[in-house]
C-alpha atoms as a PDB file:
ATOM      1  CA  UNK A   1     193.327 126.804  51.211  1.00  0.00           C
ATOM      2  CA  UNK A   2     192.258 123.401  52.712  1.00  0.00           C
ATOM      3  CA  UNK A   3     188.928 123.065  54.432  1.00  0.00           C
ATOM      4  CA  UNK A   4     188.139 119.848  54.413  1.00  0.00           C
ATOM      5  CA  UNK A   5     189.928 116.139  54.315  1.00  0.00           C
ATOM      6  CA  UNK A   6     188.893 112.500  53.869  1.00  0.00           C
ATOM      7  CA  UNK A   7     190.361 109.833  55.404  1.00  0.00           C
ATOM      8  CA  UNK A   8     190.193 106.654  53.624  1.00  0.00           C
ATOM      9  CA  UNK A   9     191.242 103.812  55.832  1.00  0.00           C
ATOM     10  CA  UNK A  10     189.719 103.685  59.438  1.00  0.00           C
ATOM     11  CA  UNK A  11     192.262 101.484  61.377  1.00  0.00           C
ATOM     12  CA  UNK A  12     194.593 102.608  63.808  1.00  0.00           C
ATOM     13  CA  UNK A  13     196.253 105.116  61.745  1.00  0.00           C
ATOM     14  CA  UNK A  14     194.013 106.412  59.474  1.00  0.00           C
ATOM     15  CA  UNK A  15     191.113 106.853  62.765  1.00  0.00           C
ATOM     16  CA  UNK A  16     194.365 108.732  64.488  1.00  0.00           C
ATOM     17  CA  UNK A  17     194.793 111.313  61.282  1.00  0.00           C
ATOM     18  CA  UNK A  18     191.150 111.635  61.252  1.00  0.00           C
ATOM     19  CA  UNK A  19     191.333 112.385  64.953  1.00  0.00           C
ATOM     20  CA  UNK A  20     194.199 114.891  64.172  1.00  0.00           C
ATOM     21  CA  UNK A  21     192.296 117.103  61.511  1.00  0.00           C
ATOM     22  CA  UNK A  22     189.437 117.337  63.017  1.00  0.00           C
ATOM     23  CA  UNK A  23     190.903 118.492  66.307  1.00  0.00           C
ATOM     24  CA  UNK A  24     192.995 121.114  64.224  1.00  0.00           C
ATOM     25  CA  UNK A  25     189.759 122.463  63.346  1.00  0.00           C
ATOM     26  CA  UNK A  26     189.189 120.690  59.631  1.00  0.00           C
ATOM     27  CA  UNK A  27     185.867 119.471  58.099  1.00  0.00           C
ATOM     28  CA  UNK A  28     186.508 115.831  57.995  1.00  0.00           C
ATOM     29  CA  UNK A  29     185.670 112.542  56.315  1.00  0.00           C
ATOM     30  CA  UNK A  30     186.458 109.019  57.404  1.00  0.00           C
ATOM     31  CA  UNK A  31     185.804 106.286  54.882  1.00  0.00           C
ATOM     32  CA  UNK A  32     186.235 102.853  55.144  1.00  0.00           C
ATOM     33  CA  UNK A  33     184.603  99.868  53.192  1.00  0.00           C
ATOM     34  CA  UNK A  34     184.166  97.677  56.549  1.00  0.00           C
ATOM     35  CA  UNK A  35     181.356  99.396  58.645  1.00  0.00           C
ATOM     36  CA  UNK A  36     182.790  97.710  61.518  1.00  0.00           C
ATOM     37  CA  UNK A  37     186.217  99.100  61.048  1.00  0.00           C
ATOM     38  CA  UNK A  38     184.564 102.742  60.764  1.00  0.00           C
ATOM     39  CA  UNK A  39     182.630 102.323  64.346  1.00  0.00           C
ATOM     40  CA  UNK A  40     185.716 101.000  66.277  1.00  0.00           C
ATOM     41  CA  UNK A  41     187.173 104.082  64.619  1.00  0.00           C
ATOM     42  CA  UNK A  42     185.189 106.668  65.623  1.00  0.00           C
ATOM     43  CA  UNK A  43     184.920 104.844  69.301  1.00  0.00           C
ATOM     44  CA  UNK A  44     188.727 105.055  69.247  1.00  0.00           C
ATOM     45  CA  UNK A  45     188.792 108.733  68.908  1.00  0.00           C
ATOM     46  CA  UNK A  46     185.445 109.365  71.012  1.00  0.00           C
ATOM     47  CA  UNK A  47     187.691 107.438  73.611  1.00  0.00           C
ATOM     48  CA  UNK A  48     191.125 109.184  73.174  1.00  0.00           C
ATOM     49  CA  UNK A  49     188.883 113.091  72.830  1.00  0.00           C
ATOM     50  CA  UNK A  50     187.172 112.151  76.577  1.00  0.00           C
ATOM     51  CA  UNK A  51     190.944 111.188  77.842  1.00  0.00           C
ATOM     52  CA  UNK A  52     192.067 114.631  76.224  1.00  0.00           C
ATOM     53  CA  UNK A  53     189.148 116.250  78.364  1.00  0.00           C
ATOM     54  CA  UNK A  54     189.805 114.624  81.420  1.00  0.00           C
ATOM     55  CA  UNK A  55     193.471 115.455  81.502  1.00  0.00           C
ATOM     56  CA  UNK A  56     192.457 118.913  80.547  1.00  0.00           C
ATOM     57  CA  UNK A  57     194.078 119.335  77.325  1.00  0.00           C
ATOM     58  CA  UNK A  58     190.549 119.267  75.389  1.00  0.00           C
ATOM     59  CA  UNK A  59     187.346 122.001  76.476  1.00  0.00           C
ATOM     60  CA  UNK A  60     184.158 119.514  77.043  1.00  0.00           C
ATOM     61  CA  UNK A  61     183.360 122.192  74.098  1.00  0.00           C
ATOM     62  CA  UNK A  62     186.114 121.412  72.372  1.00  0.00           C
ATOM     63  CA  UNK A  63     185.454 118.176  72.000  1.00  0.00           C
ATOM     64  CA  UNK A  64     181.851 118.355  71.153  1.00  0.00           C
ATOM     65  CA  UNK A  65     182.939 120.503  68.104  1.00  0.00           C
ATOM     66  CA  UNK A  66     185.491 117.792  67.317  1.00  0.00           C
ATOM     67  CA  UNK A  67     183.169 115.236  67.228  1.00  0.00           C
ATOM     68  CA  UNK A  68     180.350 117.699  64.973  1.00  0.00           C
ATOM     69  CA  UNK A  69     182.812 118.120  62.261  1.00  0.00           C
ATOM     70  CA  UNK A  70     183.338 114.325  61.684  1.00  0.00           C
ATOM     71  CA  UNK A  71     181.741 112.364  58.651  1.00  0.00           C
ATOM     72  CA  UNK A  72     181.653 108.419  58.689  1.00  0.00           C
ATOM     73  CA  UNK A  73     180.953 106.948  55.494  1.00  0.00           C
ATOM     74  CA  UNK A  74     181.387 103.551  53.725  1.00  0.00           C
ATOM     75  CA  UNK A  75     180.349 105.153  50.426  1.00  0.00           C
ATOM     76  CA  UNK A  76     183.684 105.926  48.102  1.00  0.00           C
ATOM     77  CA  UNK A  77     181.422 108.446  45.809  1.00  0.00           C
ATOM     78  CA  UNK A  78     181.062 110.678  49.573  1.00  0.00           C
ATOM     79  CA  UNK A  79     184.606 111.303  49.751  1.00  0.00           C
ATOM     80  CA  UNK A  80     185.279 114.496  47.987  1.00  0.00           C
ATOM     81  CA  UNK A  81     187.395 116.492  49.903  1.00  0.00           C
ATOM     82  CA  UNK A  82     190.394 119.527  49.318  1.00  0.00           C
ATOM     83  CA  UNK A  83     192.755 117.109  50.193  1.00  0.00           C
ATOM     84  CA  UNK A  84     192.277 113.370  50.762  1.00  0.00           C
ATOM     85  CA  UNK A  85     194.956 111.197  52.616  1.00  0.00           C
ATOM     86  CA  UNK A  86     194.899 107.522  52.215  1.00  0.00           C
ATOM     87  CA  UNK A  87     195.624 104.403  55.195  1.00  0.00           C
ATOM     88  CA  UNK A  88     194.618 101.616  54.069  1.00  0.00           C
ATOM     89  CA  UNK A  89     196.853  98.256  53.479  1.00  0.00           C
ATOM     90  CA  UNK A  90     200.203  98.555  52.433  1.00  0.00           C
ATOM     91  CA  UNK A  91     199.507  97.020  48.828  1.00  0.00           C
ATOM     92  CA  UNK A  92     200.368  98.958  45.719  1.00  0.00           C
ATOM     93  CA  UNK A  93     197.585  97.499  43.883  1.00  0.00           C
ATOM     94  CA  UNK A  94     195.091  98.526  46.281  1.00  0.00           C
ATOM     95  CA  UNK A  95     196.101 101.984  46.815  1.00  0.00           C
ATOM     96  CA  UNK A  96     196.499 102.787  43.268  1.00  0.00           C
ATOM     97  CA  UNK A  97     192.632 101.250  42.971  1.00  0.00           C
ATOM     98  CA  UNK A  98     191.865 103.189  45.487  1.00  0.00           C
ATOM     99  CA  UNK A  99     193.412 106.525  44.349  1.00  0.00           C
ATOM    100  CA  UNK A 100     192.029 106.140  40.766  1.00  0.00           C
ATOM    101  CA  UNK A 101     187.938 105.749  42.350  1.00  0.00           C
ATOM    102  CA  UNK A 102     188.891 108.746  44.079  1.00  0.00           C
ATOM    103  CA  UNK A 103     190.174 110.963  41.212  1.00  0.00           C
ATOM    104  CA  UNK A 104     186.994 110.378  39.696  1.00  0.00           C
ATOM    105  CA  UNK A 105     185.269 111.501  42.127  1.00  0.00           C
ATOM    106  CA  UNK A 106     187.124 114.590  42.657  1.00  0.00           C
ATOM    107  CA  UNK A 107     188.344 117.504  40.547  1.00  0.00           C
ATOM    108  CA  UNK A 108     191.708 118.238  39.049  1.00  0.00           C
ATOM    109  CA  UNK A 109     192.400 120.334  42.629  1.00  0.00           C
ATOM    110  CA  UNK A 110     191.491 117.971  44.927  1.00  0.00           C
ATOM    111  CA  UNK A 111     195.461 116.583  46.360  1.00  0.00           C
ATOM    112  CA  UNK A 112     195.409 112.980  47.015  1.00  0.00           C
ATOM    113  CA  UNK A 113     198.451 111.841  49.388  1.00  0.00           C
ATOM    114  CA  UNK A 114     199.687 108.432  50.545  1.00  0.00           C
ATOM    115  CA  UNK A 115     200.618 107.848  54.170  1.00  0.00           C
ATOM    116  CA  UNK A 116     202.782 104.824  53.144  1.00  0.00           C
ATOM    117  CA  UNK A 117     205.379 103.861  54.821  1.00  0.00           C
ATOM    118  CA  UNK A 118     207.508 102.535  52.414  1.00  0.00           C
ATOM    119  CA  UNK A 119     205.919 102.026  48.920  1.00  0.00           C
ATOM    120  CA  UNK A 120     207.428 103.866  46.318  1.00  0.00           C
ATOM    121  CA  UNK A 121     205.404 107.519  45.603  1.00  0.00           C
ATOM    122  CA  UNK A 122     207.086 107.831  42.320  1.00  0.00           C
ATOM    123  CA  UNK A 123     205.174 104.630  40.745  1.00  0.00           C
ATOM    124  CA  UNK A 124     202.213 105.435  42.164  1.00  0.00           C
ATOM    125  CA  UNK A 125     202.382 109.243  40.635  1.00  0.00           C
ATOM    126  CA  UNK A 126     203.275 107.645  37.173  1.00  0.00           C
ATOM    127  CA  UNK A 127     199.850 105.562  37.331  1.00  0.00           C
ATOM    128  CA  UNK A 128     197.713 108.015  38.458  1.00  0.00           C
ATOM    129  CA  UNK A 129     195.962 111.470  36.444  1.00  0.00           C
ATOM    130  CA  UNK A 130     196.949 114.770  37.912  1.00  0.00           C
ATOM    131  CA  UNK A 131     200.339 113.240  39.246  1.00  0.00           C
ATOM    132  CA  UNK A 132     201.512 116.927  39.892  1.00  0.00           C
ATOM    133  CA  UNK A 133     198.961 116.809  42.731  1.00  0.00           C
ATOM    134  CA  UNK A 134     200.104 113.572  44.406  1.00  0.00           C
ATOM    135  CA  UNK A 135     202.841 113.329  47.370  1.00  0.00           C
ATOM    136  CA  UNK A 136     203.741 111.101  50.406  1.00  0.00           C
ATOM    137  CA  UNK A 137     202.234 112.303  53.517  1.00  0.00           C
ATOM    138  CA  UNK A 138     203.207 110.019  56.254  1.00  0.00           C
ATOM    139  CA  UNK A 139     202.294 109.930  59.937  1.00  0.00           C
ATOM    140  CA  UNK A 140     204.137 108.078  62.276  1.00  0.00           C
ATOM    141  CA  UNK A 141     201.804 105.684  64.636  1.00  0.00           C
ATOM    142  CA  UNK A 142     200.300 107.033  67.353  1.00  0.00           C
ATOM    143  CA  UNK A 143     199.008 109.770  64.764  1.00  0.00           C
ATOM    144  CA  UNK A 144     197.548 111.978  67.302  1.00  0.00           C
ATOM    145  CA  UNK A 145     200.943 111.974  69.435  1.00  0.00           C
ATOM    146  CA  UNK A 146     203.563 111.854  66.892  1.00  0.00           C
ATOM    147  CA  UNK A 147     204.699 114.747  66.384  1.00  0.00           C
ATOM    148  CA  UNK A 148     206.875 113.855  62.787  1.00  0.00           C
ATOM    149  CA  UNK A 149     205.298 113.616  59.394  1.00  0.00           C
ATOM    150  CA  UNK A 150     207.343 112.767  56.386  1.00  0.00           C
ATOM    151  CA  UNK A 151     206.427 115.047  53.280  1.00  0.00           C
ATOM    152  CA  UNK A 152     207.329 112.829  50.476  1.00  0.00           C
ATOM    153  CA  UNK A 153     207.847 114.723  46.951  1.00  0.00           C
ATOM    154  CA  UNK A 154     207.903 112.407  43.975  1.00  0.00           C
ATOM    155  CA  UNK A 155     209.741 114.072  40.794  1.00  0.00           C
ATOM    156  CA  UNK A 156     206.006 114.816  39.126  1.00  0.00           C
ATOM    157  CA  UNK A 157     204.707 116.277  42.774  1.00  0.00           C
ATOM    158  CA  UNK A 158     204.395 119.997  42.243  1.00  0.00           C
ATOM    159  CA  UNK A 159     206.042 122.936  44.559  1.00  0.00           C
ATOM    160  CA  UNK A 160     202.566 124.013  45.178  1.00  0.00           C
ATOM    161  CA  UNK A 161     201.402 120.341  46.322  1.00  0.00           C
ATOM    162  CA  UNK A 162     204.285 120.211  48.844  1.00  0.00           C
ATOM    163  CA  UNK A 163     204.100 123.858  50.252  1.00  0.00           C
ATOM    164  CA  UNK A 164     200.271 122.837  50.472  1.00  0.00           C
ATOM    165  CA  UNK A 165     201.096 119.703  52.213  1.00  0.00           C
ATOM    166  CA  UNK A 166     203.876 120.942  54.326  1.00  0.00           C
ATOM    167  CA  UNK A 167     201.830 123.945  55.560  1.00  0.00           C
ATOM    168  CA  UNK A 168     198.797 121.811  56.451  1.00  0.00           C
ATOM    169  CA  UNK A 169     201.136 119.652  58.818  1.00  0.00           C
ATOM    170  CA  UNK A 170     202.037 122.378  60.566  1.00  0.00           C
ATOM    171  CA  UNK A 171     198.304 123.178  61.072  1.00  0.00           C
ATOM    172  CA  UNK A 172     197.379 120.040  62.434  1.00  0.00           C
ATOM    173  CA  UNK A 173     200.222 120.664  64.642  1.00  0.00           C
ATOM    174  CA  UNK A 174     202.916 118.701  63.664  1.00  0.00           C
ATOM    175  CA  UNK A 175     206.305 119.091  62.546  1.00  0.00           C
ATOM    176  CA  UNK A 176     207.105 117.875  58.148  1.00  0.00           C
ATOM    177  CA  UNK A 177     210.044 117.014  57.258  1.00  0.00           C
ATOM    178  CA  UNK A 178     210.363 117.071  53.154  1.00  0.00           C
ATOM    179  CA  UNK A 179     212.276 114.283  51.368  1.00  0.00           C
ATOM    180  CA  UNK A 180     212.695 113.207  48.088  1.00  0.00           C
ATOM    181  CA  UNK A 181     211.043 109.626  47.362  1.00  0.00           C
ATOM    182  CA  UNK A 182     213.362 107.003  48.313  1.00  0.00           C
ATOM    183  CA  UNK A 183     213.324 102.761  49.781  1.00  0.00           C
ATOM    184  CA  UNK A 184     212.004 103.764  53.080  1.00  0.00           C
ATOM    185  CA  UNK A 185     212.060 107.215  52.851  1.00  0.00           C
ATOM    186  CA  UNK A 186     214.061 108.430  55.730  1.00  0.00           C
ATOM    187  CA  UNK A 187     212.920 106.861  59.143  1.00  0.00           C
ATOM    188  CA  UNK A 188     212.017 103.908  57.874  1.00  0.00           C
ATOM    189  CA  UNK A 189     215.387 103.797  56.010  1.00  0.00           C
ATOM    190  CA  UNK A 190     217.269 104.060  58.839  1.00  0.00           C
ATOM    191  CA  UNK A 191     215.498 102.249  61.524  1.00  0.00           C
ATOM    192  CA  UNK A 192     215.513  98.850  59.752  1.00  0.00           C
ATOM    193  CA  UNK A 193     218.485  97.916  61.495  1.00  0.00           C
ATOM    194  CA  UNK A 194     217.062  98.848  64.893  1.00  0.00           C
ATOM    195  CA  UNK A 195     214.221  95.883  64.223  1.00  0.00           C
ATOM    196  CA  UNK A 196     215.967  93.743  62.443  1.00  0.00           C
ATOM    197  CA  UNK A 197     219.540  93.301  64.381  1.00  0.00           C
ATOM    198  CA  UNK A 198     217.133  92.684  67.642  1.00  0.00           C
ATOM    199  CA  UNK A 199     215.293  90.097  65.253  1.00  0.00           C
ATOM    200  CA  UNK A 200     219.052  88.424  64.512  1.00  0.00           C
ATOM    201  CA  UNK A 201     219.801  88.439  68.418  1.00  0.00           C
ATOM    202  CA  UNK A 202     216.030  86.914  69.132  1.00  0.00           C
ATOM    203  CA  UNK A 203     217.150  84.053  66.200  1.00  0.00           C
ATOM    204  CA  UNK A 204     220.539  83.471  67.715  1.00  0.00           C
ATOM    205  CA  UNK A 205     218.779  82.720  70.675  1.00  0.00           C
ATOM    206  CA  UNK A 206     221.253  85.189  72.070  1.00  0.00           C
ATOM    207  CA  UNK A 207     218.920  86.953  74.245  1.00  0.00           C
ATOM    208  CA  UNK A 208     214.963  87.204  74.417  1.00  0.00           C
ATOM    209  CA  UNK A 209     212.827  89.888  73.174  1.00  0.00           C
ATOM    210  CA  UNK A 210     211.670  91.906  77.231  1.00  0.00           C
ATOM    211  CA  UNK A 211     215.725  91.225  77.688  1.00  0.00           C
ATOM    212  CA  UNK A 212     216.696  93.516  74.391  1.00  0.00           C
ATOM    213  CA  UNK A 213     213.823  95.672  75.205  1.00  0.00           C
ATOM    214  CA  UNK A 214     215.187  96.214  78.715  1.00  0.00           C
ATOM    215  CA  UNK A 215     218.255  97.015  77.483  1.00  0.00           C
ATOM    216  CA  UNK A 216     218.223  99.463  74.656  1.00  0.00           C
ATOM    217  CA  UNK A 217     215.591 101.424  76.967  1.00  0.00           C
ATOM    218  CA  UNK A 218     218.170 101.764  79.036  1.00  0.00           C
ATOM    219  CA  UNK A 219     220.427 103.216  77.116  1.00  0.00           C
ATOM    220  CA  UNK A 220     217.791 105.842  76.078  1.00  0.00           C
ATOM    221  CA  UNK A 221     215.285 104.348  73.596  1.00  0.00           C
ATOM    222  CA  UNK A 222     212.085 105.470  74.738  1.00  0.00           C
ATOM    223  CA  UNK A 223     210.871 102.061  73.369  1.00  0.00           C
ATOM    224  CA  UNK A 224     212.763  99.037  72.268  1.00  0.00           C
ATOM    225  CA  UNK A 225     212.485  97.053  69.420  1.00  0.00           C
ATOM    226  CA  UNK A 226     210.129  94.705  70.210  1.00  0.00           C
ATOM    227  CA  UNK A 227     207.390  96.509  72.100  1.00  0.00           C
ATOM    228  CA  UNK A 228     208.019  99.160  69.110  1.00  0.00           C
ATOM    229  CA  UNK A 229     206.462  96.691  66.633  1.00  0.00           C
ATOM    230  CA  UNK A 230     204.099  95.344  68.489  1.00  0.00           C
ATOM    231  CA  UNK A 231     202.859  98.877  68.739  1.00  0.00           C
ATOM    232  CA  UNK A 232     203.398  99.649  64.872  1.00  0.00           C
ATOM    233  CA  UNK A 233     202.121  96.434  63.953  1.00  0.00           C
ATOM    234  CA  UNK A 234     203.991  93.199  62.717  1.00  0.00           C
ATOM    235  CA  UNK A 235     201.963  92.805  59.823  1.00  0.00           C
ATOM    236  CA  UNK A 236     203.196  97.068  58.935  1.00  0.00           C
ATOM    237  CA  UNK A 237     206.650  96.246  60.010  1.00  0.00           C
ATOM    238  CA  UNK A 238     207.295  93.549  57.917  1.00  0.00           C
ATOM    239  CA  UNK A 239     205.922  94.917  55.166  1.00  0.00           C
ATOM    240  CA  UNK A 240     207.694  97.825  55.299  1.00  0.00           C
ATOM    241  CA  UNK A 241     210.837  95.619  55.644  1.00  0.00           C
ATOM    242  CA  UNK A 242     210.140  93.640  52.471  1.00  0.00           C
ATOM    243  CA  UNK A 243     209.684  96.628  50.517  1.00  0.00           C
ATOM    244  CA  UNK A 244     212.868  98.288  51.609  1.00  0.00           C
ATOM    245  CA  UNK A 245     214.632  94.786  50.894  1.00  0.00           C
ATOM    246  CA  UNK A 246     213.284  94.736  47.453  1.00  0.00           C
ATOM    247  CA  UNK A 247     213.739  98.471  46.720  1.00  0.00           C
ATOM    248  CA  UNK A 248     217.354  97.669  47.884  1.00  0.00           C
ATOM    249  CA  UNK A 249     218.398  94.754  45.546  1.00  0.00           C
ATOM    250  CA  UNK A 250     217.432  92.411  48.725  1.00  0.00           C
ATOM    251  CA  UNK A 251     221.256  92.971  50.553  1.00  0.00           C
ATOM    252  CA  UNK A 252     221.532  90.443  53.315  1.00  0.00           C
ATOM    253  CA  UNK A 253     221.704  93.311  56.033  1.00  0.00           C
ATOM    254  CA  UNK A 254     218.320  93.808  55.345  1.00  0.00           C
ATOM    255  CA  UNK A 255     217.019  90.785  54.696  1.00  0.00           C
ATOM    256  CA  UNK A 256     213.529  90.239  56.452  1.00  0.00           C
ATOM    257  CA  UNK A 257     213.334  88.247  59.466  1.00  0.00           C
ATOM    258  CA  UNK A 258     211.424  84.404  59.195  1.00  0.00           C
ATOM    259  CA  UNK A 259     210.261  85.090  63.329  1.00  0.00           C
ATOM    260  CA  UNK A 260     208.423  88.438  62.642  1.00  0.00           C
ATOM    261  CA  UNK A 261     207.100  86.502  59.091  1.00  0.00           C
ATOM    262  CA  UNK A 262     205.835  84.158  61.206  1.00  0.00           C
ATOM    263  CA  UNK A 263     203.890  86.365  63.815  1.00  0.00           C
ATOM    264  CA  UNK A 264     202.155  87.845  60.856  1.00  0.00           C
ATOM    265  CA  UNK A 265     201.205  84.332  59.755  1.00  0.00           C
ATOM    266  CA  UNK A 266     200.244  83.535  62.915  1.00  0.00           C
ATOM    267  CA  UNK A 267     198.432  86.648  63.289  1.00  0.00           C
ATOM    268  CA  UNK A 268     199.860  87.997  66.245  1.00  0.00           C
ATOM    269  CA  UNK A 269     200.233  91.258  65.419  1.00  0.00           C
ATOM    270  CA  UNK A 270     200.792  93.289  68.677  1.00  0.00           C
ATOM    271  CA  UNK A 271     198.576  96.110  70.061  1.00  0.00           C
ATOM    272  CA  UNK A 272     196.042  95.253  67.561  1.00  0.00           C
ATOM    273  CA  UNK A 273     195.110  91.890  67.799  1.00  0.00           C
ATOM    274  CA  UNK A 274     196.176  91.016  71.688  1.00  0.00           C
ATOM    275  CA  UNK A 275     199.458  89.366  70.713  1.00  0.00           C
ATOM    276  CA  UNK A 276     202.749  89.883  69.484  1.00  0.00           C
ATOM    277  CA  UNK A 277     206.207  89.177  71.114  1.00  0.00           C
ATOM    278  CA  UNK A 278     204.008  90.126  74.104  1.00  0.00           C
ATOM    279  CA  UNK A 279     200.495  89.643  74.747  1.00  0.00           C
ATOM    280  CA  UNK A 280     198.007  92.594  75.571  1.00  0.00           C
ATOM    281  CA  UNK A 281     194.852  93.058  77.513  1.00  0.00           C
ATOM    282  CA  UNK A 282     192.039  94.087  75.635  1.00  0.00           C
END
């Protein structure tokens, strides 16, 4: 039975899964080694629980005993938890860091899941003690309003881990999907092409990025390409895109594209930092 869960990463996504268990009604923990990061994370929720209130869909009680059962902490030896889910950058040296800090901290019960979106679950299982009670558990960005999560089984995850881990998504109301560790895993497989054929277009100089936008919204893409990523994040999209290229044996079709490299150089990463293929009011 899970009772409580620790965040460890307090940017966008790991302040929206923190937002997300504690709203389902879960003792929760949000760590993060920037003290800065954790206080625009819990004014990001405090923000998005007041808009929940005011549009009704949150109790002014509610929310008060949302915001009671939070934790912030920038102290790794604090986050002991039944279950502790990890955002931070999309490194496999740094998560498997990360993950080994944390299994000292913990006991042999305690699950420990990745919400990556494209590193590979099996080689970070292999590295880690207790790999029976590792998985994928990843949340697709805006965490609070997504409704997917991708339960990702490595071959040493147990059947107990992943019932665990598909049941709890349920309870933090969303809908898991199980699937075996893989480039990508499944959404992230198969929307590569949906970024990067808009990137080819954009290099052609075939058409510019609102124009593509425009267009595949109106064919029934709630969001097109472009705004997509700025949303997700360049610096996360590409990322995910060179991992899926490696994992692949690099196949030009999926080759990463030198504009969106660029943008992360440049740091204009969408939403996040006021700029990306559009630019953003903050």
């Amino acid at each position: 039975m899970i009772h409580t869960i620790c965040i460890c990463g307090a940017g966008t996504m790991g302040s929206g899964i923190a937002q997300t268990a504690a709203v389902a009604g879960f003792r929760t923990t949000l760590f993060d080694v920037d003290v800065e990061v954790l206080q625009k994370g819990r004014a990001s929720i405090e923000k998005n629980l007041q808009t929940l209130k005011e549009k009704g869909r949150l109790t002014p009680e509610e929310e008060q005993n949302t915001l009671q059962r939070f934790v912030l902490t920038a102290d790794i030896s604090q986050c002991r938890a039944d279950i502790i889910i990890e955002a931070i950058v999309e490194k496999m040296d740094a998560k498997l860091d990360l993950f080994r800090q944390l299994a000292g901290y913990n006991d042999s019960h305690t699950i420990l899941a990745s919400n990556t979106s494209s590193l590979s679950i099996t080689r970070l299982a292999e590295q880690l003690p207790h790999p029976e009670r590792f998985a994928g558990m990843h949340f697709f960005n805006p965490a609070p309003l997504m409704k997917l999560v991708e339960v990702v089984r490595a071959p040493q995850t147990s059947d107990t881990t992943v019932n665990t881990l598909m049941d709890l998504s349920k309870k933090m109301g969303k809908t898991p999907v199980l699937c075996k560790d893989a480039p990508g895993f499944i959404v992230n497989h198969v929307a590569r092409p949906y970024y990067l054929e808009a990137l080819r277009l954009l290099e052609q100089g075939l058409a510019d990025a609102e124009t593509i936008d425009t267009l595949m919204e109106a064919t029934g893409f709630k969001m097109g390409p472009f705004r997509l990523m700025d949303l997700i994040g360049n610096d996360i999209n590409y990322a995910v895109s060179c991992s899926v290229y490696e994992a692949m044996g690099k196949p030009a079709r999926l080759q990463p594209s030198p504009i969106q490299e660029q943008k992360v150089k440049d740091g204009e990463l969408g939403r996040k930092s006021g700029k990306g293929y559009y630019t953003y009011l903050h």
